[in-house]
C-alpha atoms as a PDB file:
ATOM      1  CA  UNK A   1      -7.493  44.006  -3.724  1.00  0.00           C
ATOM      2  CA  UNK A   2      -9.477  40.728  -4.567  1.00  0.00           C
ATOM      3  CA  UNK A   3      -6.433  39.011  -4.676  1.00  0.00           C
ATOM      4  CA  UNK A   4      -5.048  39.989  -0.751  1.00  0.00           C
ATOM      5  CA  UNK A   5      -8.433  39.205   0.407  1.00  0.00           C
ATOM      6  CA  UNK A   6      -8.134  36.197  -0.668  1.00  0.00           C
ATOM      7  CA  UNK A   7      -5.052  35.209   0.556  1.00  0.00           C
ATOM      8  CA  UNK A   8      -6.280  36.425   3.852  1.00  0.00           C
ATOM      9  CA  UNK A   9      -9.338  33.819   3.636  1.00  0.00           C
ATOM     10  CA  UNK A  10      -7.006  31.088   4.852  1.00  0.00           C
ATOM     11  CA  UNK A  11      -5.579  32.958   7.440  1.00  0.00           C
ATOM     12  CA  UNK A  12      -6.027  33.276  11.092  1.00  0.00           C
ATOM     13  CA  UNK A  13      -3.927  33.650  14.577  1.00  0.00           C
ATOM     14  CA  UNK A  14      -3.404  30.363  14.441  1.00  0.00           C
ATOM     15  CA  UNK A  15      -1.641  29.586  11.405  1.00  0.00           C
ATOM     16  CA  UNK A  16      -4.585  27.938   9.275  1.00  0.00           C
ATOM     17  CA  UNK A  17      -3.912  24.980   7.356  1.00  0.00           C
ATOM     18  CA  UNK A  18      -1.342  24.336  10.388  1.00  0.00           C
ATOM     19  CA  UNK A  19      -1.857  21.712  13.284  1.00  0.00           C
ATOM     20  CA  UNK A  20      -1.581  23.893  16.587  1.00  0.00           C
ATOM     21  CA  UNK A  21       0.775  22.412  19.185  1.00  0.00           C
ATOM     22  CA  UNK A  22      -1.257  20.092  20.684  1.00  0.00           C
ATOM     23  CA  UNK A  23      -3.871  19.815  18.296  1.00  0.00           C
ATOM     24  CA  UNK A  24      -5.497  16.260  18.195  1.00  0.00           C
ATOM     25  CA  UNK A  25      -4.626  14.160  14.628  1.00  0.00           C
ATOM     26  CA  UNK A  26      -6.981  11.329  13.567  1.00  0.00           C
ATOM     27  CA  UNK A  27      -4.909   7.855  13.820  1.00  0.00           C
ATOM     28  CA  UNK A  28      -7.872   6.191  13.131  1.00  0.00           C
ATOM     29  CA  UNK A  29     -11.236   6.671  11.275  1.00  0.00           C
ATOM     30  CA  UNK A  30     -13.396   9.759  12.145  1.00  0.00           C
ATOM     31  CA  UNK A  31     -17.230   9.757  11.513  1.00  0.00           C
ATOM     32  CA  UNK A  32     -18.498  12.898  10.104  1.00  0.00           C
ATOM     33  CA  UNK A  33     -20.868  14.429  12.776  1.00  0.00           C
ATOM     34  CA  UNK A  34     -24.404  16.351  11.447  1.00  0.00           C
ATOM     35  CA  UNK A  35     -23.068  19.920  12.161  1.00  0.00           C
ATOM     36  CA  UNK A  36     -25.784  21.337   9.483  1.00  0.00           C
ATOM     37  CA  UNK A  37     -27.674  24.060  11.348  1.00  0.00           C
ATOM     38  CA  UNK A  38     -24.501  24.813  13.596  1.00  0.00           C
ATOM     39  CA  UNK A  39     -22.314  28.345  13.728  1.00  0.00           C
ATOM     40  CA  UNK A  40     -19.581  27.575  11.007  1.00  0.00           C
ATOM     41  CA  UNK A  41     -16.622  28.365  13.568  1.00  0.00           C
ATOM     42  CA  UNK A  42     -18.043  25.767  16.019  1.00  0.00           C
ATOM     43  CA  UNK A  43     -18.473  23.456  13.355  1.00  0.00           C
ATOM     44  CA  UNK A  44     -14.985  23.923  12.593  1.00  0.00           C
ATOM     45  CA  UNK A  45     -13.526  23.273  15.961  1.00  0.00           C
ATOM     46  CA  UNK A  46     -15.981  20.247  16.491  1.00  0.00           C
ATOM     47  CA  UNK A  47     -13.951  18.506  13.268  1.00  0.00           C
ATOM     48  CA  UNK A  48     -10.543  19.442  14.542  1.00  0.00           C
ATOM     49  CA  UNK A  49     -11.398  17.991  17.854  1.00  0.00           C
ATOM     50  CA  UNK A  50     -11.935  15.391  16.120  1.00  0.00           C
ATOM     51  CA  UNK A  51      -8.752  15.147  14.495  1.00  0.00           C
ATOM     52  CA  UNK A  52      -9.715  16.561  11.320  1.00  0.00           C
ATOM     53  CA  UNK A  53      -6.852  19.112  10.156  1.00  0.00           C
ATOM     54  CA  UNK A  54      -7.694  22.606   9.412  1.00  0.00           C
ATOM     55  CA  UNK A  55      -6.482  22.473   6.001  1.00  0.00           C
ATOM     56  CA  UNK A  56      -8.911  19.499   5.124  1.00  0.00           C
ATOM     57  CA  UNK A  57     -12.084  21.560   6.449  1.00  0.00           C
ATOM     58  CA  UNK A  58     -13.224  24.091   3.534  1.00  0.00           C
ATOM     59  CA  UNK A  59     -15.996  26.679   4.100  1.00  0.00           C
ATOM     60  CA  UNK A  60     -17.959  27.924   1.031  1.00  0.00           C
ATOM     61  CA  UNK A  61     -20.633  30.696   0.403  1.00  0.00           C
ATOM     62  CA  UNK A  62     -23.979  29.176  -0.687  1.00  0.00           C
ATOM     63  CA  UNK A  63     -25.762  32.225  -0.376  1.00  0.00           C
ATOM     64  CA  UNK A  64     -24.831  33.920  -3.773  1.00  0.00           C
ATOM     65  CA  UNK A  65     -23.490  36.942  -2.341  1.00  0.00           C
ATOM     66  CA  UNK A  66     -20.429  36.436  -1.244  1.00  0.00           C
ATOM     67  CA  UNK A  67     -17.541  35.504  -2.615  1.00  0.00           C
ATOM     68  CA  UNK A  68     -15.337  34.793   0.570  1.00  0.00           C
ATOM     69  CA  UNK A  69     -15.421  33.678   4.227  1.00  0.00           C
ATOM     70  CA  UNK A  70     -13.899  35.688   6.337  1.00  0.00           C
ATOM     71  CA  UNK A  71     -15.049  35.247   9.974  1.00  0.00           C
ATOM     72  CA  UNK A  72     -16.791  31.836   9.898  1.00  0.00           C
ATOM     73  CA  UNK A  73     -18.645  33.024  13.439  1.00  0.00           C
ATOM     74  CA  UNK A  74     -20.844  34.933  11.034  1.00  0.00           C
ATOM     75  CA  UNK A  75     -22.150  31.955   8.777  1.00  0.00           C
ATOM     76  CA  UNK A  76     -24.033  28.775   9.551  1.00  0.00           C
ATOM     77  CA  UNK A  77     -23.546  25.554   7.958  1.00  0.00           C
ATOM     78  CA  UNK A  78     -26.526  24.604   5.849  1.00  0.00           C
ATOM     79  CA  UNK A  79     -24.770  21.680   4.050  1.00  0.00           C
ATOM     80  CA  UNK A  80     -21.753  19.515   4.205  1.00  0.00           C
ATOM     81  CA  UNK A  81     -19.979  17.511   1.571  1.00  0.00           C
ATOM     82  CA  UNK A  82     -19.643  14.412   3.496  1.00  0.00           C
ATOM     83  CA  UNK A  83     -23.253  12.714   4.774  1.00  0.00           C
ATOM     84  CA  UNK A  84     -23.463  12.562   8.389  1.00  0.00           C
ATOM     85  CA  UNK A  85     -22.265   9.004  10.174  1.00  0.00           C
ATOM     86  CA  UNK A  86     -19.749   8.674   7.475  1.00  0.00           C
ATOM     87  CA  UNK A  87     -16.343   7.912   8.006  1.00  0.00           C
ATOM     88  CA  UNK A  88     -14.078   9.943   6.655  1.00  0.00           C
ATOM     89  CA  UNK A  89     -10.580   9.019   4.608  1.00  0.00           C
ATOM     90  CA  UNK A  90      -7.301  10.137   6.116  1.00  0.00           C
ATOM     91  CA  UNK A  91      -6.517  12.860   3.452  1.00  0.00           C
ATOM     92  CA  UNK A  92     -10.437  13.647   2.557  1.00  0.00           C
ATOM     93  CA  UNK A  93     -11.456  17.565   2.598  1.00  0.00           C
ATOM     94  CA  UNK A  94     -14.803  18.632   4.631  1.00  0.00           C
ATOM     95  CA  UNK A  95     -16.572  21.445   2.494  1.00  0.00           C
ATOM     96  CA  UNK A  96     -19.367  22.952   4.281  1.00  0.00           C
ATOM     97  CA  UNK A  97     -21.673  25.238   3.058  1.00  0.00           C
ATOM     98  CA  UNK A  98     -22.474  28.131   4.723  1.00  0.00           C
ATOM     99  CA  UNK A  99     -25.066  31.412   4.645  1.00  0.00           C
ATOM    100  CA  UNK A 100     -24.623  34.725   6.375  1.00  0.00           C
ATOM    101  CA  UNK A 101     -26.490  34.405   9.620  1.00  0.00           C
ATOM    102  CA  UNK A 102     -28.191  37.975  11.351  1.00  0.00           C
ATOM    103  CA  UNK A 103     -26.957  39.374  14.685  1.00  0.00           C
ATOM    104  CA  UNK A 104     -30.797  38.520  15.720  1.00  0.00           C
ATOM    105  CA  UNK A 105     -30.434  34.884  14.516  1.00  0.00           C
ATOM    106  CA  UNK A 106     -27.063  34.894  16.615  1.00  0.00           C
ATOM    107  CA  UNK A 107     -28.365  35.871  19.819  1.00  0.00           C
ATOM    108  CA  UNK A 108     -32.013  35.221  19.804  1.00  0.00           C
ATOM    109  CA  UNK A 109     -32.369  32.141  17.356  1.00  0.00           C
ATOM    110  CA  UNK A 110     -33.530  32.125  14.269  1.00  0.00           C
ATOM    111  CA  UNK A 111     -36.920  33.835  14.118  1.00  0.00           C
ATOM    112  CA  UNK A 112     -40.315  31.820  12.608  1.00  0.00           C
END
């Protein structure tokens, strides 16, 4: 069972690790935005509107707990492998870090 959820991990509607039709693709350098502290999905779709292909932009659990990311709209980046202002190279892979954020932190920020 491990192994088809992990298999799945890559996968969404849109064919991940696929450019969608019409998908924008870096020709030049990109500089790596700060996206800690953002929802993982957005952070996601703020690199590949960058030009950054979905199969260069990794997410990992840094939580502990969990082995797999499944729906990235759950999970907020806390780090990212590539500083902020950076450029990064044509072929280099994004990894950000990501923890399990509440349905209260979701819809009502995260609480003091």
């Amino acid at each position: 069972m491990l192994v088809v959820v992990s298999a799945l991990a890559g996968c969404n509607a849109s064919g991940k690790g696929k450019p969608a039709a019409g998908a924008p693709v870096a020709t030049g350098p990109v500089t790596m935005p700060d996206l800690v502290g953002e929802n993982a999905e957005e952070a996601e779709d703020q690199l590949e509107n960058l030009g950054v292909a979905e199969s260069r932009i990794k997410l990992r659990a840094d939580d502990g707990h969990h082995v797999v990311v499944l729906v990235a709209s759950n999970w907020d980046v806390n780090t990212q492998s590539v500083k902020t202002g950076a450029r990064l190279g044509a072929k280099q892979v994004v990894v950000l870090g990501v923890g399990k954020s509440t349905w209260r932190e979701r819809h009502h920020g995260h609480l003091l």
